[in-house]
Protein backbone atom coordinates (compact mmCIF):
# COMPACT_ATOMS: atom_id res chain seq x y z
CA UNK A 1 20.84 4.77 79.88
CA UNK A 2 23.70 4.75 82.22
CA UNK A 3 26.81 3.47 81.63
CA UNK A 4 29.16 1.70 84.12
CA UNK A 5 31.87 4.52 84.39
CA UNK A 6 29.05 6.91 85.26
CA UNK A 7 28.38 8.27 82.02
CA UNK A 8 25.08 8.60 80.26
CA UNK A 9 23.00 8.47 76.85
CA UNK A 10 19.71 9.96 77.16
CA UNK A 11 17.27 8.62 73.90
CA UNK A 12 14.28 11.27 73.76
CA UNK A 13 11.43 10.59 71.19
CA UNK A 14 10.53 13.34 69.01
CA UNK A 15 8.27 13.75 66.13
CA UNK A 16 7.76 11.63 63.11
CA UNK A 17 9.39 8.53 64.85
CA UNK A 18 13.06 10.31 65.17
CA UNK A 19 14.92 10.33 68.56
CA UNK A 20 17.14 12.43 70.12
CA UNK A 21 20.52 11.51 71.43
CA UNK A 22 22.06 13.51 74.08
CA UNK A 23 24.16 12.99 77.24
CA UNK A 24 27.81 12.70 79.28
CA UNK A 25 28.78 9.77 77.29
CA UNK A 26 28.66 12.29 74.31
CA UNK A 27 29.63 15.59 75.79
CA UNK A 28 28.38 18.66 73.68
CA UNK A 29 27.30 16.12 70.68
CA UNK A 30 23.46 16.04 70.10
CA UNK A 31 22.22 13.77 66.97
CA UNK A 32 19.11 12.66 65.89
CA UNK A 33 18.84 8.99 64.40
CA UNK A 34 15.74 7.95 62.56
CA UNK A 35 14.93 5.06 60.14
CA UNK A 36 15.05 5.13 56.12
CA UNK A 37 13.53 2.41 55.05
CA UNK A 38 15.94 -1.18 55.97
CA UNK A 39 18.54 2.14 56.71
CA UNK A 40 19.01 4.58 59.88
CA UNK A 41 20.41 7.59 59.30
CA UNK A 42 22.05 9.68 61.79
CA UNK A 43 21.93 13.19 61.74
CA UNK A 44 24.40 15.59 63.98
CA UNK A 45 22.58 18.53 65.36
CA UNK A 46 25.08 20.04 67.27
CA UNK A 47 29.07 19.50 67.57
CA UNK A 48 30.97 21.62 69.85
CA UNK A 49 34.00 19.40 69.91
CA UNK A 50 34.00 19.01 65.75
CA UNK A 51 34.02 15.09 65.75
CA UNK A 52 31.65 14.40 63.77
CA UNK A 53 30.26 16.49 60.23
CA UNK A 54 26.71 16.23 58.60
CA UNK A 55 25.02 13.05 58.57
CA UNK A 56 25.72 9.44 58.01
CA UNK A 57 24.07 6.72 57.21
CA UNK A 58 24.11 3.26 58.58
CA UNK A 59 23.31 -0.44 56.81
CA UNK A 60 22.90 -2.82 60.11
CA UNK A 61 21.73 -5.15 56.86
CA UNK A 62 24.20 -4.88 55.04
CA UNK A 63 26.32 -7.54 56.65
CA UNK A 64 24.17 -10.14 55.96
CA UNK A 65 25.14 -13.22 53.77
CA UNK A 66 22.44 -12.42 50.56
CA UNK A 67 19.25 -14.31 50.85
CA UNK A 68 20.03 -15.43 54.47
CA UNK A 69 16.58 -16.26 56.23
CA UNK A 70 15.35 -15.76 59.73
CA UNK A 71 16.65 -18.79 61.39
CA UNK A 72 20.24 -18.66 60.39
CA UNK A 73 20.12 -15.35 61.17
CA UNK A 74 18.94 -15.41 64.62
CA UNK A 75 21.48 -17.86 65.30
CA UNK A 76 24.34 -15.84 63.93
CA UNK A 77 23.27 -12.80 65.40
CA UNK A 78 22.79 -14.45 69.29
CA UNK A 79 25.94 -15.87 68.71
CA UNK A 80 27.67 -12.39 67.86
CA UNK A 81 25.90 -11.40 71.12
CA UNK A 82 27.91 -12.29 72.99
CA UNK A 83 31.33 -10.68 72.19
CA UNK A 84 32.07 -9.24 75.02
CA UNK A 85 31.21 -8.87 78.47
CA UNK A 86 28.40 -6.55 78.38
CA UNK A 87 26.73 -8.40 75.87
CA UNK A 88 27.37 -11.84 77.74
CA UNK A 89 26.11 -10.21 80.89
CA UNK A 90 23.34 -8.71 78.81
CA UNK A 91 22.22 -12.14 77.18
CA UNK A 92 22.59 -14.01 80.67
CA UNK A 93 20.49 -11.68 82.44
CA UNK A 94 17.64 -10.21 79.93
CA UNK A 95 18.00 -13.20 77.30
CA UNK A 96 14.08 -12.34 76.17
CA UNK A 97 14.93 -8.82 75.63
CA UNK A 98 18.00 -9.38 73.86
CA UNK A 99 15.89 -12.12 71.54
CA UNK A 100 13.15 -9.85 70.81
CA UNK A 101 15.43 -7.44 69.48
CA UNK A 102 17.69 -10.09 67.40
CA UNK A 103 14.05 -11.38 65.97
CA UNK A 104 13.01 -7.72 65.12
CA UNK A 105 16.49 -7.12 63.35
CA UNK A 106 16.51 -10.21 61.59
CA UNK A 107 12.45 -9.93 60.75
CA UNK A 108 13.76 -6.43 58.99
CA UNK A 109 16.38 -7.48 56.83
């Protein structure tokens, strides 16, 4: 994926459903992000700047109002879409991509 200023992210699949991050939007960072479960954890491989330390672990459910159901949260989550002008230009121009991946998110949690 390449970013407006020039920079890049390069997602590369690797075994047992894990990916590889890498690129010049990152420089000298490599992590590996797979998913837990409702949880993705994200694993630094290599740091030569020392940003970042061992692994994390991140909730995208864990925002969610408890017992919310698909529908409201499709609509909050196309809503939040849009919060900027990348996501605006995003939604206006790929809207089915965008909704598949709200409905996938929402179908998880």
């Amino acid at each position: 994926m390449t970013f407006p200023d020039g920079t890049s992210v390069e997602v590369v699949p690797t075994e047992n459903n894990r990916y590889k991050l890498t690129g010049s939007r990152m420089p000298g960072v490599t992590m590996e992000v797979y998913q837990n479960g409702k949880d993705f954890v994200i694993n630094v491989l290599e740091d030569k700047n020392g940003y970042f330390e061992g692994s994390a672990l991140a909730r995208p459910c864990a925002q969610h109002p408890k017992g919310e159901g698909f529908n409201s949260c499709f609509k909050r989550e196309w809503g939040e879409f849009c919060d900027g002008f990348i996501g605006c230009v995003a939604q206006a121009t790929n809207p089915l991509p965008v909704a598949a991946a709200i409905s996938l998110h929402c179908a998880t949690c």
